[in-house]
N, C-alpha and C. Protein backbone atom coordinates (compact mmCIF):
# COMPACT_ATOMS: atom_id res chain seq x y z
N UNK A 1 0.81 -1.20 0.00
CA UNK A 1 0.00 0.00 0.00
C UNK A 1 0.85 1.25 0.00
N UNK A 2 2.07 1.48 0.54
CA UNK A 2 2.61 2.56 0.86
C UNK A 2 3.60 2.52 -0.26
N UNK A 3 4.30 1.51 -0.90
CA UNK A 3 4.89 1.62 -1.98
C UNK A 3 3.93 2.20 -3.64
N UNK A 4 2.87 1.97 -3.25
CA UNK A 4 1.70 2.06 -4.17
C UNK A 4 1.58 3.79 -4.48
N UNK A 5 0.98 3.85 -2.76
CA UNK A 5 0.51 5.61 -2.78
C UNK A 5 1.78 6.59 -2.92
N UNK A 6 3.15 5.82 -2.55
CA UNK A 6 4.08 7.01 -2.63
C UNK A 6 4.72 6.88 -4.56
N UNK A 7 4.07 5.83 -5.04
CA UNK A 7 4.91 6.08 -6.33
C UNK A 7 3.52 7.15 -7.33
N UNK A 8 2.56 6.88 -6.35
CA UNK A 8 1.37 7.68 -7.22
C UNK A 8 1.79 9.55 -6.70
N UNK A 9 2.50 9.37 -5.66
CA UNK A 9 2.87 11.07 -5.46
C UNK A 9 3.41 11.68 -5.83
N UNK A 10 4.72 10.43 -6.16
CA UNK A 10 5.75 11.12 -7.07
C UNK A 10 5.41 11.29 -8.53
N UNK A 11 4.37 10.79 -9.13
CA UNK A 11 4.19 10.83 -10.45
C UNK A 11 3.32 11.70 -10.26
N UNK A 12 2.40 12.49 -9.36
CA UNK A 12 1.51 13.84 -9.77
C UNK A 12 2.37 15.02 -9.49
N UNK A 13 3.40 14.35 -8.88
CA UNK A 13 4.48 16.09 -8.50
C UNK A 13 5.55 16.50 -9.44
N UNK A 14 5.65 15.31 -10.28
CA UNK A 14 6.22 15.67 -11.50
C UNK A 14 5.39 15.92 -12.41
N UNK A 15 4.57 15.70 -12.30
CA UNK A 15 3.54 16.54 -13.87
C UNK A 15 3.38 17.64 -13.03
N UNK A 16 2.99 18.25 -11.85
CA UNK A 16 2.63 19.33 -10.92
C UNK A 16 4.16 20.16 -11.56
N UNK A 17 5.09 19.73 -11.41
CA UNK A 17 6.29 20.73 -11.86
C UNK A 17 6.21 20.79 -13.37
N UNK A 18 6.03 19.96 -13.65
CA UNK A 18 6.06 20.21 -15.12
C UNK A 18 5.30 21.32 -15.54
N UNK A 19 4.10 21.32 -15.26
CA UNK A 19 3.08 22.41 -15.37
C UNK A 19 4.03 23.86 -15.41
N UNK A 20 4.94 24.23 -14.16
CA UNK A 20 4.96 25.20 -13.33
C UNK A 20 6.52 26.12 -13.39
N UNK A 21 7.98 24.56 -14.00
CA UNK A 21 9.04 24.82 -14.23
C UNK A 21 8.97 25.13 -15.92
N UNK A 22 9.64 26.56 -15.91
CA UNK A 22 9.84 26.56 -17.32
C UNK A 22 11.04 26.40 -17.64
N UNK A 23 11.22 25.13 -18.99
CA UNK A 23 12.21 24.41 -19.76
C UNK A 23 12.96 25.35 -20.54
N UNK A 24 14.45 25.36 -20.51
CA UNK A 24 15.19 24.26 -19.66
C UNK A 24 15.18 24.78 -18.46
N UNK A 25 15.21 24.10 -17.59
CA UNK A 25 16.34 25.15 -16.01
C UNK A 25 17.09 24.26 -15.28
N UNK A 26 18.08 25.48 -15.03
CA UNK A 26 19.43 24.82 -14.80
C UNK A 26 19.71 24.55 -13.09
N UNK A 27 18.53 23.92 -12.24
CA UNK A 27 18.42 23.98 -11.35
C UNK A 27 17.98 21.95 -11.33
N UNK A 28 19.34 21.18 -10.71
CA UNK A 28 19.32 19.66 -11.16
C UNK A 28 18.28 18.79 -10.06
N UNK A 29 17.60 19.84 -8.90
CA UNK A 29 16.45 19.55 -8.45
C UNK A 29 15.59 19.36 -8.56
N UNK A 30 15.41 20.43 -9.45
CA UNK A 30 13.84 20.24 -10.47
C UNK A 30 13.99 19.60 -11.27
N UNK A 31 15.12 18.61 -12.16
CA UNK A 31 14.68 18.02 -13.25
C UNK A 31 13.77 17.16 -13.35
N UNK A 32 13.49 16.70 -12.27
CA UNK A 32 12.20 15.39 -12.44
C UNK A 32 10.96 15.77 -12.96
N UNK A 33 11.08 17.16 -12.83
CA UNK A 33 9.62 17.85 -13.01
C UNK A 33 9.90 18.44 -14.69
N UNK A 34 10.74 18.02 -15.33
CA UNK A 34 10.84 18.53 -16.41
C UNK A 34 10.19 17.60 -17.50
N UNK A 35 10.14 16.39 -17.56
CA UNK A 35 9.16 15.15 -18.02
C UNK A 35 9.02 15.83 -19.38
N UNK A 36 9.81 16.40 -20.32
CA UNK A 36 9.77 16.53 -21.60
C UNK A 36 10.39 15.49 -22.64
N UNK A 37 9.53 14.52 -23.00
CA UNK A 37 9.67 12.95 -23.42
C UNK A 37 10.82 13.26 -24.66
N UNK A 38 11.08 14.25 -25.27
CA UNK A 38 11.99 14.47 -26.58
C UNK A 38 13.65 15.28 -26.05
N UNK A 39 14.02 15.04 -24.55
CA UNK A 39 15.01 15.57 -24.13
C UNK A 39 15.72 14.41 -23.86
N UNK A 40 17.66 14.86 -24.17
CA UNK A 40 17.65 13.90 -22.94
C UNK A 40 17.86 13.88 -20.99
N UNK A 41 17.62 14.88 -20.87
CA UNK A 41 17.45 15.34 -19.71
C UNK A 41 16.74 13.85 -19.08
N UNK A 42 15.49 12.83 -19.65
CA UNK A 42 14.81 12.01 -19.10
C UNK A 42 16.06 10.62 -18.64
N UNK A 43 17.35 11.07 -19.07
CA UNK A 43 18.09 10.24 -18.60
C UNK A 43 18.60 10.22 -17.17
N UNK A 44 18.27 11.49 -16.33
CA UNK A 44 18.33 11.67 -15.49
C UNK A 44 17.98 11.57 -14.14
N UNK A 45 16.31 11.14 -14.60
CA UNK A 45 15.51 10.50 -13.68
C UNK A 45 16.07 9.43 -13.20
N UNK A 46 15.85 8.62 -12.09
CA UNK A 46 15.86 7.14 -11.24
C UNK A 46 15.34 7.56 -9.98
N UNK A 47 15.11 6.23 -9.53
CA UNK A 47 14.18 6.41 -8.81
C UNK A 47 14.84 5.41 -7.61
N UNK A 48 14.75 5.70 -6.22
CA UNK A 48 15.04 6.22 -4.97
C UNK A 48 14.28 5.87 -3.72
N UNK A 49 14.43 4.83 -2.47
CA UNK A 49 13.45 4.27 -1.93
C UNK A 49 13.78 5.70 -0.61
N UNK A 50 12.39 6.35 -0.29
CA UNK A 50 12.54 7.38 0.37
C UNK A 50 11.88 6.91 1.88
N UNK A 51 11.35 7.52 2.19
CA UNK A 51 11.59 7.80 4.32
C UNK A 51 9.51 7.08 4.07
N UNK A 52 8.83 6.07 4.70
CA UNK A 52 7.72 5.88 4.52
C UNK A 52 6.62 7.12 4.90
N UNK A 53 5.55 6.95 4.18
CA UNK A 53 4.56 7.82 4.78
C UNK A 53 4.15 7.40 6.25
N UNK A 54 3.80 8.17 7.31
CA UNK A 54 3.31 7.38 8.70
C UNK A 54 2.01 7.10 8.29
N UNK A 55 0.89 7.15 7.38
CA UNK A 55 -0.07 6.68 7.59
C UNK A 55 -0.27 6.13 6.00
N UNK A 56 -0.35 4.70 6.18
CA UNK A 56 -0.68 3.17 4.65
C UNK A 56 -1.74 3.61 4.65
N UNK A 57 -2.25 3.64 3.18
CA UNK A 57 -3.43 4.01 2.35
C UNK A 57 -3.30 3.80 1.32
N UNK A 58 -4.37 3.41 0.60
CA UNK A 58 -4.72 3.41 -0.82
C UNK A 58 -5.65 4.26 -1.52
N UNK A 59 -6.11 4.62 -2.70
CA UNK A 59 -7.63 4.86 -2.95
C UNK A 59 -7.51 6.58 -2.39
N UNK A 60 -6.38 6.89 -1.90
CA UNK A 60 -6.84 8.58 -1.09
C UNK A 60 -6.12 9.41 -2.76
N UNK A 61 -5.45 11.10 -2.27
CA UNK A 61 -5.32 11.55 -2.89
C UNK A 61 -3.80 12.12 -3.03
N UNK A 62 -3.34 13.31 -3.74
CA UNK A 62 -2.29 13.74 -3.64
C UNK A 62 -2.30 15.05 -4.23
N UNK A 63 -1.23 16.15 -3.67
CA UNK A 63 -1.19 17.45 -4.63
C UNK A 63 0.26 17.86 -4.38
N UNK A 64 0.36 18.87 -4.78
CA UNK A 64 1.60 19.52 -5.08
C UNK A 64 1.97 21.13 -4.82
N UNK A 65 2.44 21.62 -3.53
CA UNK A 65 2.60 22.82 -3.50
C UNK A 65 4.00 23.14 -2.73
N UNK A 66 4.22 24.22 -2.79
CA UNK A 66 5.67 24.72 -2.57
C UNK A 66 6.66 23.86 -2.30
N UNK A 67 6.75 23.07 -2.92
CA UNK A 67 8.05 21.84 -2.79
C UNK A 67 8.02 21.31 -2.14
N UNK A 68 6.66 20.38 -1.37
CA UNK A 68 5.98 19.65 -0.92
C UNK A 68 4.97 18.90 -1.27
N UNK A 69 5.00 17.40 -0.97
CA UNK A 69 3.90 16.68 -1.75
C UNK A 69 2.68 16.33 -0.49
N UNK A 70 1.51 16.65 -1.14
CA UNK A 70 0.67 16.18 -0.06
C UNK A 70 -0.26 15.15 -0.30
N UNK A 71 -0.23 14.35 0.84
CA UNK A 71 -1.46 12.68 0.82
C UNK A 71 -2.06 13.10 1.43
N UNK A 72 -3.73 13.08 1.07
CA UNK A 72 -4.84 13.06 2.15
C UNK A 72 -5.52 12.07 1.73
N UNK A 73 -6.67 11.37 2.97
CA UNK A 73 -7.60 10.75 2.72
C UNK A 73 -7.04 9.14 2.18
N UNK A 74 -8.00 8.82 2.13
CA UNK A 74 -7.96 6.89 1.44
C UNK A 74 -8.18 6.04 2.43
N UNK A 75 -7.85 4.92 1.68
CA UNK A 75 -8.57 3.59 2.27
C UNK A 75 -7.57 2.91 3.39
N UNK A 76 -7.47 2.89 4.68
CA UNK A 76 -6.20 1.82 4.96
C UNK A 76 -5.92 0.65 5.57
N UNK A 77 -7.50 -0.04 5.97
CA UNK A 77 -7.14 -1.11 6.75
C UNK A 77 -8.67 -2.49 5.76
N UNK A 78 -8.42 -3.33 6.27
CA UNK A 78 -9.69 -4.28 5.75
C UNK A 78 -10.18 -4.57 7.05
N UNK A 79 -10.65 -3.59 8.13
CA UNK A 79 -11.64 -3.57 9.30
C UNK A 79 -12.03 -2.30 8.98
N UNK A 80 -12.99 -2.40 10.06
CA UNK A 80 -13.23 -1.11 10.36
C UNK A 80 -12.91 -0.46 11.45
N UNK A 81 -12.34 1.15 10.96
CA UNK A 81 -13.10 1.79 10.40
C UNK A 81 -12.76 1.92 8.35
N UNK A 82 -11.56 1.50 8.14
CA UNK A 82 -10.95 1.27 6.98
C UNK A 82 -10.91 2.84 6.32
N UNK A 83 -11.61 3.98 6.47
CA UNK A 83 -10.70 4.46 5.73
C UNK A 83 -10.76 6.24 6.82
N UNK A 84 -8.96 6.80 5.94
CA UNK A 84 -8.51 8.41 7.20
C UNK A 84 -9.02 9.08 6.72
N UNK A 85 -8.59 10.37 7.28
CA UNK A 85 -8.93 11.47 6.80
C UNK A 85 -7.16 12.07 6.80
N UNK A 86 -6.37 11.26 7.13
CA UNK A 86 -5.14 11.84 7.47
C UNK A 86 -4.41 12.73 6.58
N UNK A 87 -4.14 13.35 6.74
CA UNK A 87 -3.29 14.44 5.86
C UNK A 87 -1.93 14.58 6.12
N UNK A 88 -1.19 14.28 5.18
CA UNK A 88 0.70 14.34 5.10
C UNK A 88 1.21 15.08 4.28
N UNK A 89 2.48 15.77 4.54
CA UNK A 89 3.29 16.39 3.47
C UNK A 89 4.39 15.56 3.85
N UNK A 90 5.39 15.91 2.47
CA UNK A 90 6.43 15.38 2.45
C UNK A 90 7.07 16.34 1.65
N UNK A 91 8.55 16.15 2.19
CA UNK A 91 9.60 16.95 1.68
C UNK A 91 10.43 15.81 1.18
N UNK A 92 10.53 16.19 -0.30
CA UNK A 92 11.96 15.72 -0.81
C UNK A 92 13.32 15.81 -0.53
N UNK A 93 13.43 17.22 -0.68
CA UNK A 93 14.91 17.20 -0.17
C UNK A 93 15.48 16.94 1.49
N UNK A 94 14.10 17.06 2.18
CA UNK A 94 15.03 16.64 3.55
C UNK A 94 14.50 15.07 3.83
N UNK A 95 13.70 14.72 2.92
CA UNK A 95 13.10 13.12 3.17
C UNK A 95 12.29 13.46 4.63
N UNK A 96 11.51 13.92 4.70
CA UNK A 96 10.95 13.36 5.72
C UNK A 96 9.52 13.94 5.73
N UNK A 97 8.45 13.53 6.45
CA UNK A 97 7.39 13.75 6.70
C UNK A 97 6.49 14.42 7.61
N UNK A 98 5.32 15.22 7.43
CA UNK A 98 4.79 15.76 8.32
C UNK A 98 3.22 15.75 8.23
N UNK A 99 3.20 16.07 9.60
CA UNK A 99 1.93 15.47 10.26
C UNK A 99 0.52 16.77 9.87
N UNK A 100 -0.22 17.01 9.16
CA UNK A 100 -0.86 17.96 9.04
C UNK A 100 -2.41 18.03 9.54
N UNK A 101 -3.33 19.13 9.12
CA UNK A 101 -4.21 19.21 9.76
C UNK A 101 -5.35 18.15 8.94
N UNK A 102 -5.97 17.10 9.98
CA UNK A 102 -7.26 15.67 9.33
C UNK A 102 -8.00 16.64 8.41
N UNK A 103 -8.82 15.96 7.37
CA UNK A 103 -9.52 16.64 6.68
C UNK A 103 -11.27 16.26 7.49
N UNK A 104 -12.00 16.79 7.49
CA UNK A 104 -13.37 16.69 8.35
C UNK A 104 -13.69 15.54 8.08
N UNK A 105 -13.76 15.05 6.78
CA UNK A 105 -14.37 13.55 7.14
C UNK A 105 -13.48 12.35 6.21
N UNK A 106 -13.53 11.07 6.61
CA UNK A 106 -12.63 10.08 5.95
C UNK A 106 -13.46 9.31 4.92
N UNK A 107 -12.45 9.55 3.79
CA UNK A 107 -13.06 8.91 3.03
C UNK A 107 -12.43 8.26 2.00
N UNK A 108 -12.96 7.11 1.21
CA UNK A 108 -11.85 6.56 0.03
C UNK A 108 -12.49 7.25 -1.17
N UNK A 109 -12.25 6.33 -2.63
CA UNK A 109 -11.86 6.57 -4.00
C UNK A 109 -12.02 8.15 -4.26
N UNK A 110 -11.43 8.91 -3.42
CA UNK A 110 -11.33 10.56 -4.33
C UNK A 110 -10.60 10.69 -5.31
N UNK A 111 -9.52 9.53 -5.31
CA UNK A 111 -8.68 9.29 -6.68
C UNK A 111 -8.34 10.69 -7.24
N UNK A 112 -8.81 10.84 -8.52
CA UNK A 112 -8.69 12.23 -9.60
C UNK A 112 -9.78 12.78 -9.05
N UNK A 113 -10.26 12.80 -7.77
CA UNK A 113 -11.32 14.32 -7.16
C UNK A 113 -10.53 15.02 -6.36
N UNK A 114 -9.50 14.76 -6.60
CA UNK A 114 -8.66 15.99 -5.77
C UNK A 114 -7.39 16.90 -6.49
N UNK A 115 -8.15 17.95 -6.94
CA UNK A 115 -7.46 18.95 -7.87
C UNK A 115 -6.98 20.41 -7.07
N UNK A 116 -6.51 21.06 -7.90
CA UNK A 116 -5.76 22.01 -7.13
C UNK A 116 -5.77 23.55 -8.30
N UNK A 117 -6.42 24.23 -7.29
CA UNK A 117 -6.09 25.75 -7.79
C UNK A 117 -5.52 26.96 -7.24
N UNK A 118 -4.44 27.34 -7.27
CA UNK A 118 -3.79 27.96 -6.53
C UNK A 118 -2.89 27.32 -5.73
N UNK A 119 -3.12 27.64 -4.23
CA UNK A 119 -2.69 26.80 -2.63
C UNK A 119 -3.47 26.06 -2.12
N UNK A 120 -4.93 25.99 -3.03
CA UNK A 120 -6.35 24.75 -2.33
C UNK A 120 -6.22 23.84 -2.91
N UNK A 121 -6.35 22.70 -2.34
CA UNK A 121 -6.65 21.44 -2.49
C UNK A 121 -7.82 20.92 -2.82
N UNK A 122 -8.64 20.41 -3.43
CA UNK A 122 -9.96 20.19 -3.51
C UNK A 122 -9.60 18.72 -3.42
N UNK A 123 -10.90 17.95 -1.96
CA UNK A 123 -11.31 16.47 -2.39
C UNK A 123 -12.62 16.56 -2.26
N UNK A 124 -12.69 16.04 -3.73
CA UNK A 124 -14.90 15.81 -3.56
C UNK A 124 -14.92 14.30 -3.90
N UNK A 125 -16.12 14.44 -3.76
CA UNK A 125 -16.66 13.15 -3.84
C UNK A 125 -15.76 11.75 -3.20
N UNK A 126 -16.60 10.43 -3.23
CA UNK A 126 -15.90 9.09 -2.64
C UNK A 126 -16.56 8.70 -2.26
N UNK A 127 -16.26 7.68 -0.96
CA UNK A 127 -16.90 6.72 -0.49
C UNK A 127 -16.58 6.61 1.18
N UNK A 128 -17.62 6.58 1.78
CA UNK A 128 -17.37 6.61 3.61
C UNK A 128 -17.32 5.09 4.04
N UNK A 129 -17.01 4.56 4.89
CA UNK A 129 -16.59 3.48 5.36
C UNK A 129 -17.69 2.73 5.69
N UNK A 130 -19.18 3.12 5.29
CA UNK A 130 -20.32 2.48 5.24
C UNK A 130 -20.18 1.98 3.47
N UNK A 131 -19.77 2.12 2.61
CA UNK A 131 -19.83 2.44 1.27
C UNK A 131 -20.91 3.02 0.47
N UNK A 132 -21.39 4.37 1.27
CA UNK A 132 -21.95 5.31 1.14
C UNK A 132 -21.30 6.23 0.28
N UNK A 133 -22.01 6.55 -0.60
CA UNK A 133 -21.15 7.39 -1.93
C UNK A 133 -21.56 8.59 -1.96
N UNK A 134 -21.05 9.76 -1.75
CA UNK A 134 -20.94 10.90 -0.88
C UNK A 134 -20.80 11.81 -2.36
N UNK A 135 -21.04 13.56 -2.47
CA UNK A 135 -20.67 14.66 -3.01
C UNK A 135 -19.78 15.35 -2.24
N UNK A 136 -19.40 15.20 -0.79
CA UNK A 136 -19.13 15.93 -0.15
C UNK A 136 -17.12 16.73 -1.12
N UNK A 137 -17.50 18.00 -0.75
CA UNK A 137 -16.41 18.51 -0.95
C UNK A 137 -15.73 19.58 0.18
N UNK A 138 -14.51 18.88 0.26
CA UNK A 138 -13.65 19.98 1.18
C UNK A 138 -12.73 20.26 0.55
N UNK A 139 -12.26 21.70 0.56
CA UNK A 139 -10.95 22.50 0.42
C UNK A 139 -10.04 22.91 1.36
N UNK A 140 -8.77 22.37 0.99
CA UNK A 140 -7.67 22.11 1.87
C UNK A 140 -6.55 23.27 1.92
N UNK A 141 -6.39 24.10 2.76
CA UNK A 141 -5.31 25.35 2.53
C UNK A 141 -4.00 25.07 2.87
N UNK A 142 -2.98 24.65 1.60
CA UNK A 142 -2.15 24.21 2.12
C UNK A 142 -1.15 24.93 2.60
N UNK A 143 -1.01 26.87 2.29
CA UNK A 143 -0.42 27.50 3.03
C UNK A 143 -0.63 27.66 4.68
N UNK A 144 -1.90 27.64 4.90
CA UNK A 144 -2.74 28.20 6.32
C UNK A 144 -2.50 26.47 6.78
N UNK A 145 -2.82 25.67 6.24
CA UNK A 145 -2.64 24.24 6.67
C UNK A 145 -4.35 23.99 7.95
N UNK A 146 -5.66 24.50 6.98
CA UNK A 146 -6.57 24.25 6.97
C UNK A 146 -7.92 23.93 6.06
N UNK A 147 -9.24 23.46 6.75
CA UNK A 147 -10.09 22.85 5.71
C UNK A 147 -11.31 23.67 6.11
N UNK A 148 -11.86 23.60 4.25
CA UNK A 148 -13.31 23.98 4.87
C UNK A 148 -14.08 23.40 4.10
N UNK A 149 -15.48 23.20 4.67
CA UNK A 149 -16.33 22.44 4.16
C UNK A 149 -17.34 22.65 3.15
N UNK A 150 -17.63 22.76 1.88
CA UNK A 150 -17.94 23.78 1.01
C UNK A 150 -19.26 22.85 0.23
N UNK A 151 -20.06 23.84 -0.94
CA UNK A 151 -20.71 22.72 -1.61
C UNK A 151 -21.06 21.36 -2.08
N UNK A 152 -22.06 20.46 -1.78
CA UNK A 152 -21.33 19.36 -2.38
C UNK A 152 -22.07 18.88 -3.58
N UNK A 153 -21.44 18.33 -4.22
CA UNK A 153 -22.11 18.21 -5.56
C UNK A 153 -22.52 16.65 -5.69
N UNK A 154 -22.98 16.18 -6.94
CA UNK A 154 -23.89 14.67 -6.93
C UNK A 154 -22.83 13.47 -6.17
N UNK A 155 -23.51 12.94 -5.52
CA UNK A 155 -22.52 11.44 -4.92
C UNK A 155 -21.45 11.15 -6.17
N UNK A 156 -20.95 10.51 -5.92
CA UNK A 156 -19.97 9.96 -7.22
C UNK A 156 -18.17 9.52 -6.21
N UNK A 157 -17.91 8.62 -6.36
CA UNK A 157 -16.50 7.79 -6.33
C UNK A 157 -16.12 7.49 -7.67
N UNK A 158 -14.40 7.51 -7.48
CA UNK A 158 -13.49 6.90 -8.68
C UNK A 158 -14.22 7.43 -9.78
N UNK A 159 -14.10 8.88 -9.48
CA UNK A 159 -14.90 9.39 -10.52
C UNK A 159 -13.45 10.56 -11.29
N UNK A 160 -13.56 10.87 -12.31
CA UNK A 160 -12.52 11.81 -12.39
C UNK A 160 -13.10 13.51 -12.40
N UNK A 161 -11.84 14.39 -12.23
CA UNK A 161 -11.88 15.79 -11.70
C UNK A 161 -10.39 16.89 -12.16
N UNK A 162 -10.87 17.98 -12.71
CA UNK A 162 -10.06 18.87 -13.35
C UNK A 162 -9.87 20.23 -13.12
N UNK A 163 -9.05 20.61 -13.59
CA UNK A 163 -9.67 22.81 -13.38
C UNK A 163 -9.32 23.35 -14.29
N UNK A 164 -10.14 23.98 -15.40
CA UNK A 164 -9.65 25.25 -16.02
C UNK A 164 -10.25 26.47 -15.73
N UNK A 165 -9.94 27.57 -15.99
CA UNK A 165 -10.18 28.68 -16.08
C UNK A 165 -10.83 29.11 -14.37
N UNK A 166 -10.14 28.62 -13.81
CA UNK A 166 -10.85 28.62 -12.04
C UNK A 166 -11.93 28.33 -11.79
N UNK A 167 -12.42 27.11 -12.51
CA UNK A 167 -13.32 26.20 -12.10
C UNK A 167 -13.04 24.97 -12.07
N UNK A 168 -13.75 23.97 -10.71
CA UNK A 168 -13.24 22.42 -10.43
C UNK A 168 -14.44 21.81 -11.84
N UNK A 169 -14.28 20.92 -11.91
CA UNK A 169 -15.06 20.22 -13.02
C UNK A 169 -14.82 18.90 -12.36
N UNK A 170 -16.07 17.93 -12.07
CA UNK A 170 -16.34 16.61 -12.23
C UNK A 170 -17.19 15.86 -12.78
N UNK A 171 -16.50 14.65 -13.15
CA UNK A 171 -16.87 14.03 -14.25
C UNK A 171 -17.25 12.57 -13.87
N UNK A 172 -18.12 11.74 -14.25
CA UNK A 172 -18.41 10.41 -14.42
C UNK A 172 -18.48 9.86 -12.92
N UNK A 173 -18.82 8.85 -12.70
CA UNK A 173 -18.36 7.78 -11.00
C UNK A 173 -18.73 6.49 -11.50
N UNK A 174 -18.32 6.03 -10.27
CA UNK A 174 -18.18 4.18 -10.38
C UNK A 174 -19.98 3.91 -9.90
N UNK A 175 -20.21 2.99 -10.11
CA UNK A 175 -21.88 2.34 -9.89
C UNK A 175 -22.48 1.12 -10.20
N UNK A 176 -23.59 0.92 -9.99
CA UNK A 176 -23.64 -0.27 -10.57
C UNK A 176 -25.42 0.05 -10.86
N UNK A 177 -25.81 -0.68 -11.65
CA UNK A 177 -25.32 -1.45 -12.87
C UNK A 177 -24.36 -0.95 -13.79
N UNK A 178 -24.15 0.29 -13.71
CA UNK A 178 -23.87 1.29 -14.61
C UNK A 178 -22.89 2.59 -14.48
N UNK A 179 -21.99 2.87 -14.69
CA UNK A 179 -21.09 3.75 -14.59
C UNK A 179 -22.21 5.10 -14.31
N UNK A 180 -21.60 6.58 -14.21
CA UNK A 180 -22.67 7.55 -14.37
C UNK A 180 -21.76 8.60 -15.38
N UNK A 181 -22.54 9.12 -15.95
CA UNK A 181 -21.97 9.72 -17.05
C UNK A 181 -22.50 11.14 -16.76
N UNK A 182 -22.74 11.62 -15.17
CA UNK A 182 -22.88 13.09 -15.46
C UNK A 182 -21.80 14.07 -15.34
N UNK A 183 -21.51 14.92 -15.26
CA UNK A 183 -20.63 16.37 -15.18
C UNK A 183 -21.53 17.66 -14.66
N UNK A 184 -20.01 17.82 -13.78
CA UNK A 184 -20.69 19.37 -13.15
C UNK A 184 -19.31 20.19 -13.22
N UNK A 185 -19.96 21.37 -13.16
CA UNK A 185 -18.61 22.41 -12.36
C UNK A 185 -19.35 23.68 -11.31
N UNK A 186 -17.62 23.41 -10.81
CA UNK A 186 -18.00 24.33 -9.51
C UNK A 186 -17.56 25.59 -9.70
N UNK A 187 -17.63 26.37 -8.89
CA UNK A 187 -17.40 27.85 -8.85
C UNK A 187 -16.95 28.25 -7.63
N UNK A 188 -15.58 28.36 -7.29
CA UNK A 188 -15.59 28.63 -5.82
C UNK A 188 -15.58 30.03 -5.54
N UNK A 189 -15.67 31.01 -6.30
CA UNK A 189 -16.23 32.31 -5.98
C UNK A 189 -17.52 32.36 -5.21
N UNK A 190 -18.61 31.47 -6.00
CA UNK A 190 -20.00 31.34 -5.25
C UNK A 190 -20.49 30.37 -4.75
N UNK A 191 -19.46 29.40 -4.83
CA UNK A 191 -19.95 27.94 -4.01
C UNK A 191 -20.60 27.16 -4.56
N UNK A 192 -21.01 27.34 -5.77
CA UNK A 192 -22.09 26.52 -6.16
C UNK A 192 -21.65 25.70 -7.62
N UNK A 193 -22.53 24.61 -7.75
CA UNK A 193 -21.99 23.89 -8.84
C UNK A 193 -23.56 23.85 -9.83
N UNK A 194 -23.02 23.69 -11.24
CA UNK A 194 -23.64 24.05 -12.31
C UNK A 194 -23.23 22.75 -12.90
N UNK A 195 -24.71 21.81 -13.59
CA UNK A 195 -24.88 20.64 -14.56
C UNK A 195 -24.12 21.40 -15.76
N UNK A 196 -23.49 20.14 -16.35
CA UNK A 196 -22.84 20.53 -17.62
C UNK A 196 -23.63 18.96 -18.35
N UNK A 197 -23.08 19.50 -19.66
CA UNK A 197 -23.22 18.22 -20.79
C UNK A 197 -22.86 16.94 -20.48
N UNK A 198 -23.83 15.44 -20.26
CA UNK A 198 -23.46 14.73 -20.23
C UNK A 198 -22.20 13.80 -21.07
């Protein structure tokens, strides 16, 4: 589980730099975040068994801010209560980990529902340890290193989630018989979320 969630951190914090470092730079810290497939700079990458997360999970989330990677949320035990709300950063360069503020409620598959605009974190949607399939959305301040509890939009897990133009957008969830094929976006100016095109 922990080899799982930490190779899924390192692969959103290098597309997170990628986004953010502009190519080339001559700074041999950031190259991981440079992930430009036609360089050979990609010879540079390897990969490195680092300091564990203190809290095993699966199914939670990850983001990327000031040269820190953050895990919240997911699945971690096969009892109950099975899944945190725990929230971690991690530092690369000093390897080590920290203990941050729980998010209000625990929950699994936020998977790709946890996007990022600015210094907020967004996790919506998932699943509570009843396997109750939830809208709930909280935003995570990762400067202030607090949460708040904001709109929530249709139930939906293992659903995917995006941002352009400073709006969250979610898309599709897991179900049964049947996948769900709706879409919304949010607005965090006014809190509120707006049906889009199926």
């Amino acid at each position: 589980f922990i080899c799982f969630m930490v190779v899924s951190v390192l692969l959103t914090a290098s597309f997170a730099l990628a986004e953010t470092i502009q190519y080339p730079d001559t700074d041999p810290a950031l190259r991981v975040g440079e992930l430009n497939y036609n360089t050979p700079e990609l010879d540079l990458i390897s990969w490195s068994t680092g300091t564990n997360m203190p809290t095993a999970r699966y199914s939670g989330a990850c983001g990327w801010y000031d040269g820190q990677l953050f895990v919240s949320h997911g699945r971690f035990s096969g009892v109950a209560p099975y899944n945190t709300d725990a929230c971690e950063a991690y530092n690369p360069v000093t390897d080590t980990w920290t203990t941050m503020t729980p998010g209000p409620t625990a929950r699994r598959m936020v998977g790709a529902g946890m996007v990022q605009i600015g210094s907020t974190l967004y996790v919506v949607g998932g699943r509570f340890s009843t396997s109750t399939t939830v809208g709930t959305l909280e935003a995570y301040d990762m400067a202030t290193d607090t949460w708040t509890t904001l709109a929530p939009c249709t139930p939906r897990w293992a659903h995917g989630a995006a941002t352009a133009g400073g709006y969250l957008y979610v898309f599709g969830s897991s179900g049964s018989p049947a996948a769900n094929t709706s879409a919304e976006r949010y607005d965090p100016g006014t809190n509120t979320w707006s049906a889009m095109a199926n």
